[in-house]
PDB file of N, CA and C in Angstrom:
ATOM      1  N   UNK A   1     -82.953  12.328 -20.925  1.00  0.00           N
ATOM      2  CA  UNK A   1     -81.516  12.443 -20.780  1.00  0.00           C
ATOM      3  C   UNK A   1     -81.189  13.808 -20.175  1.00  0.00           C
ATOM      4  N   UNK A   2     -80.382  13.586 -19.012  1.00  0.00           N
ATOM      5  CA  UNK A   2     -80.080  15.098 -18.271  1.00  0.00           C
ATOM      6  C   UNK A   2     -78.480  15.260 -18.821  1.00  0.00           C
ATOM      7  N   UNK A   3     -77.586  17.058 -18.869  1.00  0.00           N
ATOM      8  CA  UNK A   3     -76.707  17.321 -18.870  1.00  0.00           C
ATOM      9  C   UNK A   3     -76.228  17.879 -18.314  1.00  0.00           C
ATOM     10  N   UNK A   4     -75.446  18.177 -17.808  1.00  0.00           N
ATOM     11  CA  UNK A   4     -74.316  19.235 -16.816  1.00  0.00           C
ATOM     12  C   UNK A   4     -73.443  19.812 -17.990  1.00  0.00           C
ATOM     13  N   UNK A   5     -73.618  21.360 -18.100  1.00  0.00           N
ATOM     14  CA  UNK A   5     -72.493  22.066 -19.051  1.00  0.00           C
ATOM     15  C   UNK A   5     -71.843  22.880 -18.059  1.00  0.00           C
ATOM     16  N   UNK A   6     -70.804  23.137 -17.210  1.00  0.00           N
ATOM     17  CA  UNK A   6     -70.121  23.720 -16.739  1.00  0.00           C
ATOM     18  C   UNK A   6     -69.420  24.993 -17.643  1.00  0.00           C
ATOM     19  N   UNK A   7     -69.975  26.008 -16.736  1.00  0.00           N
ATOM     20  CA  UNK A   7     -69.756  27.348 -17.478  1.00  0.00           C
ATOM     21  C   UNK A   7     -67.861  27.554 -17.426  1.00  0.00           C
ATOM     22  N   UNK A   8     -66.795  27.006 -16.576  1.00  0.00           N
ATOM     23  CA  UNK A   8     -65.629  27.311 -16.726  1.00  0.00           C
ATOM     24  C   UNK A   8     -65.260  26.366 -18.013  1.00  0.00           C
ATOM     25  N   UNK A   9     -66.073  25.327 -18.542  1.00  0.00           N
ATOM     26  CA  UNK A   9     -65.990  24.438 -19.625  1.00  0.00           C
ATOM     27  C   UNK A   9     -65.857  25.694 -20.838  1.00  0.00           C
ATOM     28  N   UNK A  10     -66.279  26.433 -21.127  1.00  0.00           N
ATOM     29  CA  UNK A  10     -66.883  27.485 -22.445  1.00  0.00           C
ATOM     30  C   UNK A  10     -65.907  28.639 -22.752  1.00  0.00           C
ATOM     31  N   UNK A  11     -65.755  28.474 -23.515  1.00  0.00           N
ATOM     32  CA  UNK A  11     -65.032  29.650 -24.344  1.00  0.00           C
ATOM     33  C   UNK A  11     -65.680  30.741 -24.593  1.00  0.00           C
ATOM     34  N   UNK A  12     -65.486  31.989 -24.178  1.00  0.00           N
ATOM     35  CA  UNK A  12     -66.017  32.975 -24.153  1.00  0.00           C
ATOM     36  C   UNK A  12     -65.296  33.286 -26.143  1.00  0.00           C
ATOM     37  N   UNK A  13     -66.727  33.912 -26.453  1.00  0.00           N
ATOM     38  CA  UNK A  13     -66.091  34.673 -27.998  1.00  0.00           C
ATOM     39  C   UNK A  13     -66.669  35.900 -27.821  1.00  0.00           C
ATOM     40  N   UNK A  14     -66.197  36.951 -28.480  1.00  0.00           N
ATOM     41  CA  UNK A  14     -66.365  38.444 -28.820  1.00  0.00           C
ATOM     42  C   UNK A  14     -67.386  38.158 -29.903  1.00  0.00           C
ATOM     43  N   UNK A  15     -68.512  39.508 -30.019  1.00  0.00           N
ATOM     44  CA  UNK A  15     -69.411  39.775 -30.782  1.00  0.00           C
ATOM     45  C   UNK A  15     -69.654  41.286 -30.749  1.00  0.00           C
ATOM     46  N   UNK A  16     -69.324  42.432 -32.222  1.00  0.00           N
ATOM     47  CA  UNK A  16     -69.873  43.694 -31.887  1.00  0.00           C
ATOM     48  C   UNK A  16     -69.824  43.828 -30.605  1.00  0.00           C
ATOM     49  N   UNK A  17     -68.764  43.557 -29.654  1.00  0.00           N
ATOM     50  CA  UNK A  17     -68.072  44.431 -28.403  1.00  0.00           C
ATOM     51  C   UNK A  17     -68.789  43.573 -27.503  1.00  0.00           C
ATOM     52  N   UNK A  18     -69.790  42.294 -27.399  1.00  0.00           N
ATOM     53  CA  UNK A  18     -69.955  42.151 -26.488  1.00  0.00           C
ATOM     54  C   UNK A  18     -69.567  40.550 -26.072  1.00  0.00           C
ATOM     55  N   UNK A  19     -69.634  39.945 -25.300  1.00  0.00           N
ATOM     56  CA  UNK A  19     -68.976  38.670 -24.715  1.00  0.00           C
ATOM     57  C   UNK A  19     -69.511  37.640 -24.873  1.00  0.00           C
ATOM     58  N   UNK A  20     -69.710  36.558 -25.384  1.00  0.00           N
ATOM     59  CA  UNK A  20     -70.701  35.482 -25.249  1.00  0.00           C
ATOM     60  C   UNK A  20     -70.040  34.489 -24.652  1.00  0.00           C
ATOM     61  N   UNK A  21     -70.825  33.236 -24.232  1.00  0.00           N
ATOM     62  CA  UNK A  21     -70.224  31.938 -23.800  1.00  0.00           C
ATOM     63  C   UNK A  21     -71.773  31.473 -23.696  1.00  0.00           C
ATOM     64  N   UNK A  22     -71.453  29.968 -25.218  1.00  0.00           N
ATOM     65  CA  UNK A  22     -72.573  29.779 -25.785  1.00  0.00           C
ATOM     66  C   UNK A  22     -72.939  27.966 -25.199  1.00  0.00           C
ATOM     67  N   UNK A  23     -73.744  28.034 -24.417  1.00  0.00           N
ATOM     68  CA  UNK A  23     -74.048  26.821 -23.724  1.00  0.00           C
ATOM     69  C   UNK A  23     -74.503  25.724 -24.275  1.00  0.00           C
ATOM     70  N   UNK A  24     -74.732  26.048 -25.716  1.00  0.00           N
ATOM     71  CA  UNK A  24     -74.974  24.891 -26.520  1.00  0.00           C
ATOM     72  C   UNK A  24     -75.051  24.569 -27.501  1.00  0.00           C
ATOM     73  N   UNK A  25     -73.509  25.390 -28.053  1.00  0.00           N
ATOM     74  CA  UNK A  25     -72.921  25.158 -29.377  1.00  0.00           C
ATOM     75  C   UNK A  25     -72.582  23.774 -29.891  1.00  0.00           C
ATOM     76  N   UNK A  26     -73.272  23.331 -31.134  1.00  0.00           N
ATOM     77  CA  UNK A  26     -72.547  22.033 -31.615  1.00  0.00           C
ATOM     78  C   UNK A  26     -73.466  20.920 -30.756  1.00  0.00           C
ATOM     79  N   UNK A  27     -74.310  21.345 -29.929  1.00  0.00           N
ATOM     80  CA  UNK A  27     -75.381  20.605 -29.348  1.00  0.00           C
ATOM     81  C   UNK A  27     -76.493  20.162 -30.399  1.00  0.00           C
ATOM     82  N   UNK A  28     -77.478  19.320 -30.583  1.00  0.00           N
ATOM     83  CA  UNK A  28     -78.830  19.423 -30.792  1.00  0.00           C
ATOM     84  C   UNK A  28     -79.718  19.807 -30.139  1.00  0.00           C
ATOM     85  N   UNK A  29     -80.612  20.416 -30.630  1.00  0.00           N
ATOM     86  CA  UNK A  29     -81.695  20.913 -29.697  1.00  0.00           C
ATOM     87  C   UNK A  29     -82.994  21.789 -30.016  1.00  0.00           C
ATOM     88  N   UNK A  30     -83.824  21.756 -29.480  1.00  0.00           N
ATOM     89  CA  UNK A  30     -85.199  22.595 -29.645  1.00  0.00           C
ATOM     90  C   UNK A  30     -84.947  24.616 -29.212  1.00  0.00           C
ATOM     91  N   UNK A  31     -83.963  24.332 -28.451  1.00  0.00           N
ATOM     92  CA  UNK A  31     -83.656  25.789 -28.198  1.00  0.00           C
ATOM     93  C   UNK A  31     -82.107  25.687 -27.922  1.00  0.00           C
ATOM     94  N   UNK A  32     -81.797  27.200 -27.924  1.00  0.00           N
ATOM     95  CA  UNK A  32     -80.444  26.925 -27.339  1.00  0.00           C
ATOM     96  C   UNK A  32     -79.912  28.417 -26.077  1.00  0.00           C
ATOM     97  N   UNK A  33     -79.068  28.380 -25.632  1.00  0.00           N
ATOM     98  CA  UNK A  33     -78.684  29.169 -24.076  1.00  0.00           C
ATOM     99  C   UNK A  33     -77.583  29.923 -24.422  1.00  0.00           C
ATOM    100  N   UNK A  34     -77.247  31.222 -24.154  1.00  0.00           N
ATOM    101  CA  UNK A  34     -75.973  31.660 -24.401  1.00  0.00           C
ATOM    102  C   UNK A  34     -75.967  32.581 -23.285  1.00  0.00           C
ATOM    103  N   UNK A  35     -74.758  33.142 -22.249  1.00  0.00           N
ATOM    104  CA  UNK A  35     -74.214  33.508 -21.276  1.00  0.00           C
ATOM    105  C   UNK A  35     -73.689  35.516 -22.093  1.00  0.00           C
ATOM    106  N   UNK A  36     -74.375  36.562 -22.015  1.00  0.00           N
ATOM    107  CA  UNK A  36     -73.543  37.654 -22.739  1.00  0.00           C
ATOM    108  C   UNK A  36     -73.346  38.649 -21.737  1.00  0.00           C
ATOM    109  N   UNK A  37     -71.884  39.082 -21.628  1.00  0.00           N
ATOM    110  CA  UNK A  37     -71.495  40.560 -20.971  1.00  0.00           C
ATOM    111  C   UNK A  37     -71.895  41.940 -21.931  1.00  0.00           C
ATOM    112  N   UNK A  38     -72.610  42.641 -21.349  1.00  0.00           N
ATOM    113  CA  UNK A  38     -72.419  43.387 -21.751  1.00  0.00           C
ATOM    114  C   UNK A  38     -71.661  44.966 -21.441  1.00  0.00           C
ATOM    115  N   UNK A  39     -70.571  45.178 -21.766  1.00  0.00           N
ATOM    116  CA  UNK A  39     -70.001  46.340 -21.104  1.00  0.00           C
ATOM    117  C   UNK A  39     -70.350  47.508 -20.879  1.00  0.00           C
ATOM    118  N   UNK A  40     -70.318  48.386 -20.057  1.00  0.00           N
ATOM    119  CA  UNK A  40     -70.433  49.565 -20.121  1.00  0.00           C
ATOM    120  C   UNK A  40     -70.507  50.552 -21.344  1.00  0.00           C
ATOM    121  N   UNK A  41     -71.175  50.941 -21.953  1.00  0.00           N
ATOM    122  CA  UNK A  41     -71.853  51.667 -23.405  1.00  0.00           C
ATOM    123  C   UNK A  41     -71.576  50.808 -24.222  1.00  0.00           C
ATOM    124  N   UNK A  42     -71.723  49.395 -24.044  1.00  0.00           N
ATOM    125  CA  UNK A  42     -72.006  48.480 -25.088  1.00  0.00           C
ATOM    126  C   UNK A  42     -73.496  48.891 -25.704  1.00  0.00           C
ATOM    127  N   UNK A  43     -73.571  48.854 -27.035  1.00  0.00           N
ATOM    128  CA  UNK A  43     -74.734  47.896 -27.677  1.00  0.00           C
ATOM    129  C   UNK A  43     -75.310  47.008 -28.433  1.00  0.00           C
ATOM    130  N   UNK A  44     -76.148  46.421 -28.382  1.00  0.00           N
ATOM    131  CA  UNK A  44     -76.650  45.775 -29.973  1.00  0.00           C
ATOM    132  C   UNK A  44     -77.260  46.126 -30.717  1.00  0.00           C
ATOM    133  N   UNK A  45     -76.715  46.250 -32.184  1.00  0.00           N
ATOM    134  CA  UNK A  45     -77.159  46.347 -33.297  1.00  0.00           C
ATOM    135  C   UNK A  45     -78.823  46.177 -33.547  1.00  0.00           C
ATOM    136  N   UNK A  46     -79.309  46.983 -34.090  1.00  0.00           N
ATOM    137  CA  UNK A  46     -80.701  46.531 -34.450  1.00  0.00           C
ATOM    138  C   UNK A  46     -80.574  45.672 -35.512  1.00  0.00           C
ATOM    139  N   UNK A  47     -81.976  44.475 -34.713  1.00  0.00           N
ATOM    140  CA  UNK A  47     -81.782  43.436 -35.673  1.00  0.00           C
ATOM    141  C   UNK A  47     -83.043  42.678 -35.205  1.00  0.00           C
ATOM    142  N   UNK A  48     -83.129  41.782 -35.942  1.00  0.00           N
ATOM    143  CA  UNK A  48     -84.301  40.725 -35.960  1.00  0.00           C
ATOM    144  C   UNK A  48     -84.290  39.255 -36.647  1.00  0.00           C
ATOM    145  N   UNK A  49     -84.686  38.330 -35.968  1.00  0.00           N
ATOM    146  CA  UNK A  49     -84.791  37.191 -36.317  1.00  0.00           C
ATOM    147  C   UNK A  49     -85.914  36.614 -37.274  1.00  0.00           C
ATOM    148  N   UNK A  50     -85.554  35.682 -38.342  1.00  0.00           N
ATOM    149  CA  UNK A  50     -86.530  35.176 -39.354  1.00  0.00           C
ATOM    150  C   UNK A  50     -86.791  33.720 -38.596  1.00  0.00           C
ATOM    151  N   UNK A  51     -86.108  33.226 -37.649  1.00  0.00           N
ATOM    152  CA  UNK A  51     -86.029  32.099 -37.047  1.00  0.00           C
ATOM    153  C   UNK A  51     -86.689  31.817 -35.657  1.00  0.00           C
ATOM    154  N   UNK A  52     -85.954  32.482 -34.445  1.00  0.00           N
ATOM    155  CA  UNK A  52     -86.683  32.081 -32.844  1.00  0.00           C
ATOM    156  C   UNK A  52     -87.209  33.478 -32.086  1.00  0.00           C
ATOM    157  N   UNK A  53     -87.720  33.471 -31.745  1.00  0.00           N
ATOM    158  CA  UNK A  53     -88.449  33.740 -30.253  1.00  0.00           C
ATOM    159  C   UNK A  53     -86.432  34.028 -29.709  1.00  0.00           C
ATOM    160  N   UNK A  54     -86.650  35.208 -28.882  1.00  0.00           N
ATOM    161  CA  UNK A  54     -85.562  35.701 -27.510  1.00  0.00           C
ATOM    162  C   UNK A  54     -86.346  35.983 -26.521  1.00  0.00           C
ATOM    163  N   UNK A  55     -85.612  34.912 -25.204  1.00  0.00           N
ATOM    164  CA  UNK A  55     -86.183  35.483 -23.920  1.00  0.00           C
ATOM    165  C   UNK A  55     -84.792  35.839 -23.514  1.00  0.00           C
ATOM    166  N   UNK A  56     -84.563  37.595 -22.904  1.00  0.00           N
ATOM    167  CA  UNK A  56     -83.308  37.939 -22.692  1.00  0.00           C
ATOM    168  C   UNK A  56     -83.774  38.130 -21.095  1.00  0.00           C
ATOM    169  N   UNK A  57     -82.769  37.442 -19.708  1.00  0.00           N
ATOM    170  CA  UNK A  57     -83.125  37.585 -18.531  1.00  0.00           C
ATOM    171  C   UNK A  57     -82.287  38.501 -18.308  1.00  0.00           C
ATOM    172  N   UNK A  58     -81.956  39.054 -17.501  1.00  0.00           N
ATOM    173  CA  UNK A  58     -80.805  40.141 -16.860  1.00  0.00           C
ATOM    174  C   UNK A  58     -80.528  39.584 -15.666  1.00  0.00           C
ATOM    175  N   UNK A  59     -79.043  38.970 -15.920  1.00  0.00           N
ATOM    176  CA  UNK A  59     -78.593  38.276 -14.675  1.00  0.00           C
ATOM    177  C   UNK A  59     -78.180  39.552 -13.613  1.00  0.00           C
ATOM    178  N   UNK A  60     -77.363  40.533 -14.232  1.00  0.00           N
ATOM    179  CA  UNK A  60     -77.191  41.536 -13.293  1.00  0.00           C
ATOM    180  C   UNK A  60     -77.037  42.425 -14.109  1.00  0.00           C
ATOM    181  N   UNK A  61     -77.077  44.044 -13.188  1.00  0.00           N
ATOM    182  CA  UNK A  61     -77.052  45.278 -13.972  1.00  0.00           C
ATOM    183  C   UNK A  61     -78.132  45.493 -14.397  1.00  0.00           C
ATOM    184  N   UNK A  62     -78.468  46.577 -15.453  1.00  0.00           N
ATOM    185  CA  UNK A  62     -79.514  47.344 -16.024  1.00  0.00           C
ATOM    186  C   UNK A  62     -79.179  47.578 -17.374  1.00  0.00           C
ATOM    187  N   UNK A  63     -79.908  47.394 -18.451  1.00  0.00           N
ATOM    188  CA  UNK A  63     -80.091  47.688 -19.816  1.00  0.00           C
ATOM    189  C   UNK A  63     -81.455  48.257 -20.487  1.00  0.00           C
ATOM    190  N   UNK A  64     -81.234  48.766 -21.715  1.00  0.00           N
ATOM    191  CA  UNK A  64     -82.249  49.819 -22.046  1.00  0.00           C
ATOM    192  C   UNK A  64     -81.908  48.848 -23.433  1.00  0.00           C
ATOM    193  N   UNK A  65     -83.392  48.476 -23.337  1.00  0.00           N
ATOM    194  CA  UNK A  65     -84.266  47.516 -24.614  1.00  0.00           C
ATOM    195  C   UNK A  65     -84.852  48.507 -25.621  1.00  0.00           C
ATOM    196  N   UNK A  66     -84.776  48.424 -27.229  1.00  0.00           N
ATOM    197  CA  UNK A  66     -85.864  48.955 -27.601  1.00  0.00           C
ATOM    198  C   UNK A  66     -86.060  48.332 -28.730  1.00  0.00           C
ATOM    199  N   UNK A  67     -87.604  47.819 -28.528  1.00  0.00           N
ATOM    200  CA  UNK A  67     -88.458  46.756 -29.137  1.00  0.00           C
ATOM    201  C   UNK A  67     -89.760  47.250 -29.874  1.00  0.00           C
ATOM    202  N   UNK A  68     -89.138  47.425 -31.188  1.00  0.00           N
ATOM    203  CA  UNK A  68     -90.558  48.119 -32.437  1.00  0.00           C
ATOM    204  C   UNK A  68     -90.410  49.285 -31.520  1.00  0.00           C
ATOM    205  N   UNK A  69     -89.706  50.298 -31.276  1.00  0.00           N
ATOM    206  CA  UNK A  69     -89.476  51.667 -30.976  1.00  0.00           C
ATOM    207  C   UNK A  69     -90.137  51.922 -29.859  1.00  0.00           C
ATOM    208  N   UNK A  70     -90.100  50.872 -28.578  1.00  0.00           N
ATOM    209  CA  UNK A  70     -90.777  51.336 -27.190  1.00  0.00           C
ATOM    210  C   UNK A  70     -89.345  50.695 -26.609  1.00  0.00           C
ATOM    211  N   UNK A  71     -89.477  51.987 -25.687  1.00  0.00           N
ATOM    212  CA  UNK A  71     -88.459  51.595 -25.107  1.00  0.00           C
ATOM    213  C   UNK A  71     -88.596  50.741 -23.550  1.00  0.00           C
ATOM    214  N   UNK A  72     -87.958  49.751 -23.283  1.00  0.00           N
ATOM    215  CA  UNK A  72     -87.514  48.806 -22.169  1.00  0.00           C
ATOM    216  C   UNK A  72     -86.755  49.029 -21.291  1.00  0.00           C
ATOM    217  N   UNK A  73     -86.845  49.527 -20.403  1.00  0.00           N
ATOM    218  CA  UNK A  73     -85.712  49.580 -19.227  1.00  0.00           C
ATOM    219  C   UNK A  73     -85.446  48.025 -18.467  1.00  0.00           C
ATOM    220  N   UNK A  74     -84.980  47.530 -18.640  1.00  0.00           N
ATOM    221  CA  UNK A  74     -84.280  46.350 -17.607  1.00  0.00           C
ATOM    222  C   UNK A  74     -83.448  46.213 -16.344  1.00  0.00           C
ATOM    223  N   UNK A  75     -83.268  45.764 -15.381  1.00  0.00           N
ATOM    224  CA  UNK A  75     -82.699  45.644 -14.072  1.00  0.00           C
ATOM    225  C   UNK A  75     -82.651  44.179 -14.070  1.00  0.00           C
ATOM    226  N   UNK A  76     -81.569  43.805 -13.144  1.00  0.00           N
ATOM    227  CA  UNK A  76     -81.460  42.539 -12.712  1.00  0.00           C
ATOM    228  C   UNK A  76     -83.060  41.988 -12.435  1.00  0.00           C
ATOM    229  N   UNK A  77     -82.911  40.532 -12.613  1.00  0.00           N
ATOM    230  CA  UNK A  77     -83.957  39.717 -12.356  1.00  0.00           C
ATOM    231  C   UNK A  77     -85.550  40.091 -13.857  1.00  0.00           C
ATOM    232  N   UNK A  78     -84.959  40.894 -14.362  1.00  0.00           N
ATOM    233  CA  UNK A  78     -86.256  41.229 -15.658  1.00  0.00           C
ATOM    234  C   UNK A  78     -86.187  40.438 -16.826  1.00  0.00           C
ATOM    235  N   UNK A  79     -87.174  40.117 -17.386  1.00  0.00           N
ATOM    236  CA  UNK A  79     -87.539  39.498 -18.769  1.00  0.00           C
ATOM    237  C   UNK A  79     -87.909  40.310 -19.791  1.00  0.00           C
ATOM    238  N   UNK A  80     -87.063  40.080 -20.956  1.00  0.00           N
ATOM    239  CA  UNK A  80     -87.715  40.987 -22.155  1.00  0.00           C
ATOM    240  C   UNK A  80     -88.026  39.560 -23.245  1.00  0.00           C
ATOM    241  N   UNK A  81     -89.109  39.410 -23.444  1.00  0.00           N
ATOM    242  CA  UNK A  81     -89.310  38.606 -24.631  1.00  0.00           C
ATOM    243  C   UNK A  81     -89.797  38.895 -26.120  1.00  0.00           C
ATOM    244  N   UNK A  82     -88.597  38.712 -27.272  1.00  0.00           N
ATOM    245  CA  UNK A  82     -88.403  38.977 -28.549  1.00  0.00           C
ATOM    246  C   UNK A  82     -89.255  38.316 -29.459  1.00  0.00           C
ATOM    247  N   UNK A  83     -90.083  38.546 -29.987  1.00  0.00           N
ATOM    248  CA  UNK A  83     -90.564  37.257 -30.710  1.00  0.00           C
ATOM    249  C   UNK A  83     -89.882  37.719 -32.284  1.00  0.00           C
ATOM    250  N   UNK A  84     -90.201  36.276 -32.929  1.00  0.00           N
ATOM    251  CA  UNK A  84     -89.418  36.122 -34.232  1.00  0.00           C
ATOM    252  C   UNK A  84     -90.169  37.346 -34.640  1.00  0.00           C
ATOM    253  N   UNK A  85     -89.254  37.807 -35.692  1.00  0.00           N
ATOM    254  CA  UNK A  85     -89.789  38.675 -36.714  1.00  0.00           C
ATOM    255  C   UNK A  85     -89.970  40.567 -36.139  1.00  0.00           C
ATOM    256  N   UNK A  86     -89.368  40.449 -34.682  1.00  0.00           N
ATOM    257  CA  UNK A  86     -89.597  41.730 -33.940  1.00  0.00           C
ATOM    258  C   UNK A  86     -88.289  42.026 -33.857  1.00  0.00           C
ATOM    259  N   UNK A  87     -88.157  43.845 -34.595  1.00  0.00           N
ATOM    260  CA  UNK A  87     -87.494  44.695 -34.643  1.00  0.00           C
ATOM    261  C   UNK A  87     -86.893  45.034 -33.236  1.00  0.00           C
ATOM    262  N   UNK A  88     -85.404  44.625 -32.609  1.00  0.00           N
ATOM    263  CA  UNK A  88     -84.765  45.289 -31.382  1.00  0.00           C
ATOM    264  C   UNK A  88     -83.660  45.489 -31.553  1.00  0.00           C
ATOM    265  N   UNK A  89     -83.475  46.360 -29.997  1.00  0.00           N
ATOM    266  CA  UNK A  89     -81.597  46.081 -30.182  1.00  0.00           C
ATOM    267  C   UNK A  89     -81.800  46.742 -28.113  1.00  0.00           C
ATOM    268  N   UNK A  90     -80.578  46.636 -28.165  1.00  0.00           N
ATOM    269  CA  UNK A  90     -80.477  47.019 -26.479  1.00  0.00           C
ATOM    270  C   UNK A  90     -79.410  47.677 -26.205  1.00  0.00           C
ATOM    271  N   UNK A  91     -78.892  48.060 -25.222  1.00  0.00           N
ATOM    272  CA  UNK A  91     -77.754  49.214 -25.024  1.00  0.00           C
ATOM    273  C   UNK A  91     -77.493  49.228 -23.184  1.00  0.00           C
ATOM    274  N   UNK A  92     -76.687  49.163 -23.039  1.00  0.00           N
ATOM    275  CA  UNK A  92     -75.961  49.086 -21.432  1.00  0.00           C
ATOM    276  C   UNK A  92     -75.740  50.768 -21.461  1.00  0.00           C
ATOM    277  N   UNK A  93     -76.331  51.387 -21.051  1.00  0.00           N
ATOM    278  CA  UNK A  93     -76.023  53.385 -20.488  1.00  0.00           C
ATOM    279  C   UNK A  93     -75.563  53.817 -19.512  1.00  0.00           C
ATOM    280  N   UNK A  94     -74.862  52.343 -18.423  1.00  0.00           N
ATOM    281  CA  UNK A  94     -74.585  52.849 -17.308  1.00  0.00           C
ATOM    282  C   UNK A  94     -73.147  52.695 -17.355  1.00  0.00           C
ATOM    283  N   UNK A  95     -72.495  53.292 -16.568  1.00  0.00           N
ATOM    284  CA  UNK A  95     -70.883  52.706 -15.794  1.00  0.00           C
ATOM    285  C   UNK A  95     -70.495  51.348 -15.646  1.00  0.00           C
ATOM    286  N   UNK A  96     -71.235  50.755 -15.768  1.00  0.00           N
ATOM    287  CA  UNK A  96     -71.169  48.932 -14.734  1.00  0.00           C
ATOM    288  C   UNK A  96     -71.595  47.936 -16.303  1.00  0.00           C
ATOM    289  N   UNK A  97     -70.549  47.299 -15.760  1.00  0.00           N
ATOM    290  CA  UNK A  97     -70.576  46.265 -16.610  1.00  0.00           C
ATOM    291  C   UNK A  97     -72.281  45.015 -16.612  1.00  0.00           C
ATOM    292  N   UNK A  98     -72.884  44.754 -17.151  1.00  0.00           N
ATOM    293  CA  UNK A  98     -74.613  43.884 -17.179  1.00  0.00           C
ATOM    294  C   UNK A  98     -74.029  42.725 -18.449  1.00  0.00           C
ATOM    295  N   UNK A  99     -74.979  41.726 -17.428  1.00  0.00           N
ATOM    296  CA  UNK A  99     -75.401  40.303 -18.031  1.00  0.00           C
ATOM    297  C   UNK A  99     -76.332  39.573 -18.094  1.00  0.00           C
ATOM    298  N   UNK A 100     -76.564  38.890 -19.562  1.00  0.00           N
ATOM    299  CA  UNK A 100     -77.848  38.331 -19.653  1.00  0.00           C
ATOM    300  C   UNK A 100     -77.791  37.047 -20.055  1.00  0.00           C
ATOM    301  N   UNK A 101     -78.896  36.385 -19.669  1.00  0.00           N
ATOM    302  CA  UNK A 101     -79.204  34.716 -20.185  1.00  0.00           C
ATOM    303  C   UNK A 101     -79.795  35.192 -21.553  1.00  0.00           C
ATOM    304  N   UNK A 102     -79.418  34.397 -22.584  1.00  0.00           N
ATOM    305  CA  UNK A 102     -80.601  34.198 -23.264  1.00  0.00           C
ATOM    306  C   UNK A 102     -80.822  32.863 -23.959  1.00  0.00           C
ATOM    307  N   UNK A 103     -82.140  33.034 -24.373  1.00  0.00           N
ATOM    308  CA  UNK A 103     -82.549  31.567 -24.626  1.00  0.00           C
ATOM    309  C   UNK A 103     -83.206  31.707 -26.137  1.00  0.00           C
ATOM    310  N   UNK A 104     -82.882  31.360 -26.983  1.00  0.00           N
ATOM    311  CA  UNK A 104     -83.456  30.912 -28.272  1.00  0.00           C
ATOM    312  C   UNK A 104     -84.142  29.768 -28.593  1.00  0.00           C
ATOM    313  N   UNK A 105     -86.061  30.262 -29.045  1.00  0.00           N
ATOM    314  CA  UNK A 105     -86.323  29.000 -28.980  1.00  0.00           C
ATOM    315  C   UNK A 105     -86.826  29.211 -30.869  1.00  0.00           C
ATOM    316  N   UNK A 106     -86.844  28.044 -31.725  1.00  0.00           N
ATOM    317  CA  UNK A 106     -85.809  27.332 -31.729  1.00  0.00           C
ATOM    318  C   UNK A 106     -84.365  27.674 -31.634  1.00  0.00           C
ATOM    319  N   UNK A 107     -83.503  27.305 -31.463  1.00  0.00           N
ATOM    320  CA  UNK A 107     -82.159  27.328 -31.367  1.00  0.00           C
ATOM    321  C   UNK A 107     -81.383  28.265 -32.256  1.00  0.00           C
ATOM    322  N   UNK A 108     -80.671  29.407 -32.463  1.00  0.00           N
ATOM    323  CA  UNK A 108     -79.905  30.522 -32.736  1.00  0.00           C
ATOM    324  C   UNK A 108     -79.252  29.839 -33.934  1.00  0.00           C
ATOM    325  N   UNK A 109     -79.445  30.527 -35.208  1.00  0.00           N
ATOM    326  CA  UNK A 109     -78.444  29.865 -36.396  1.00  0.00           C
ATOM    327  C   UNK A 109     -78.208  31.573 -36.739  1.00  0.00           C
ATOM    328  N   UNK A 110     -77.190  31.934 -36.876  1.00  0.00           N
ATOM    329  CA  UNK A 110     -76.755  33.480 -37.389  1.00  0.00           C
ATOM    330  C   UNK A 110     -77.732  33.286 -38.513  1.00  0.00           C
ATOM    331  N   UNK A 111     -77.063  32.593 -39.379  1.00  0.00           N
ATOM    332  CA  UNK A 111     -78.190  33.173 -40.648  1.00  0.00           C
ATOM    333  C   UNK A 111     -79.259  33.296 -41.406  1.00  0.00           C
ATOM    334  N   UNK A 112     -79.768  33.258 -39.980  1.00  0.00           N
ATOM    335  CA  UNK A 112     -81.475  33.661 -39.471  1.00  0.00           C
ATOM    336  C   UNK A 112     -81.488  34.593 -38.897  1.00  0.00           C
ATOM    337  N   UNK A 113     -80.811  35.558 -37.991  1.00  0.00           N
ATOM    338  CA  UNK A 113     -80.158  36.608 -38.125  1.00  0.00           C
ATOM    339  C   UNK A 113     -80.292  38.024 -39.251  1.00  0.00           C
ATOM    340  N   UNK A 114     -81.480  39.237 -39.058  1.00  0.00           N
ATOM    341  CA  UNK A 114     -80.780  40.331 -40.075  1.00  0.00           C
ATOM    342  C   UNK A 114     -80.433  41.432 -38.998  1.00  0.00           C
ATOM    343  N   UNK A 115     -79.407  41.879 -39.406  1.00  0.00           N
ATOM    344  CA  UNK A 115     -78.692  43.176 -38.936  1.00  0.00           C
ATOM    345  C   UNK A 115     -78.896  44.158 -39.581  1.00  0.00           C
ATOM    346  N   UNK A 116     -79.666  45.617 -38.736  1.00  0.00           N
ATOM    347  CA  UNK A 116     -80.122  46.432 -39.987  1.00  0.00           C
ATOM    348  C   UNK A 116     -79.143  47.629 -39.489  1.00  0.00           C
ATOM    349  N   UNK A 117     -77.644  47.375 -38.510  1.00  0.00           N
ATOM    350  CA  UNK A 117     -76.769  48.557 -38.955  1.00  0.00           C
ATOM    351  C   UNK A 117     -75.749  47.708 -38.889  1.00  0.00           C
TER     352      UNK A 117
END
């Protein structure tokens, strides 16, 4: 079975300052897709999953990853992959607004989710 989710279809929601539009909320599924802005000196919270695997792509812009305390520089077109149970968080340091795919495999439930600020 194929789907078409049209991204003007999605409701963008706010998260700790940054933007989501979640491609497959209320879906079933083995993984799931979410669309995030991140603004200019945005960041994320350090945190870690008891649940999926993150592959974060960088649709555009540049972000600074840091994963178990090494740090990641990102640019458009880069992959950072999270695995469950790994300590990160990331941070936009530039002027310019950056965006990322990400993909949760299995599929993103918050409260699988810990936030350690």
């Amino acid at each position: 079975m194929g789907m078409k989710i049209e991204r003007e279809s999605l409701k963008s929601f706010g998260f700790h300052g940054l933007e989501i539009r979640d491609y497959t909320a209320g879906r079933e599924g083995s993984s799931s897709m979410a669309e995030v802005t991140v603004p200019a000196g945005a960041r994320h919270a350090r945190a870690w999953s008891k649940r999926s695997d993150k592959y974060y792509y960088v649709i555009d812009g540049k972000l600074s990853f840091i994963v178990d305390n090494q740090i990641l520089n990102l640019s458009s077109g880069d992959v950072c992959i999270i695995h469950q149970g790994t300590r990160f968080s990331y941070e936009n340091q530039t002027g310019e607004i950056a965006k990322l795919l990400i993909v949760h495999t299995p599929s993103f439930e918050l409260a699988e989710e810990i936030f350690e600020e």
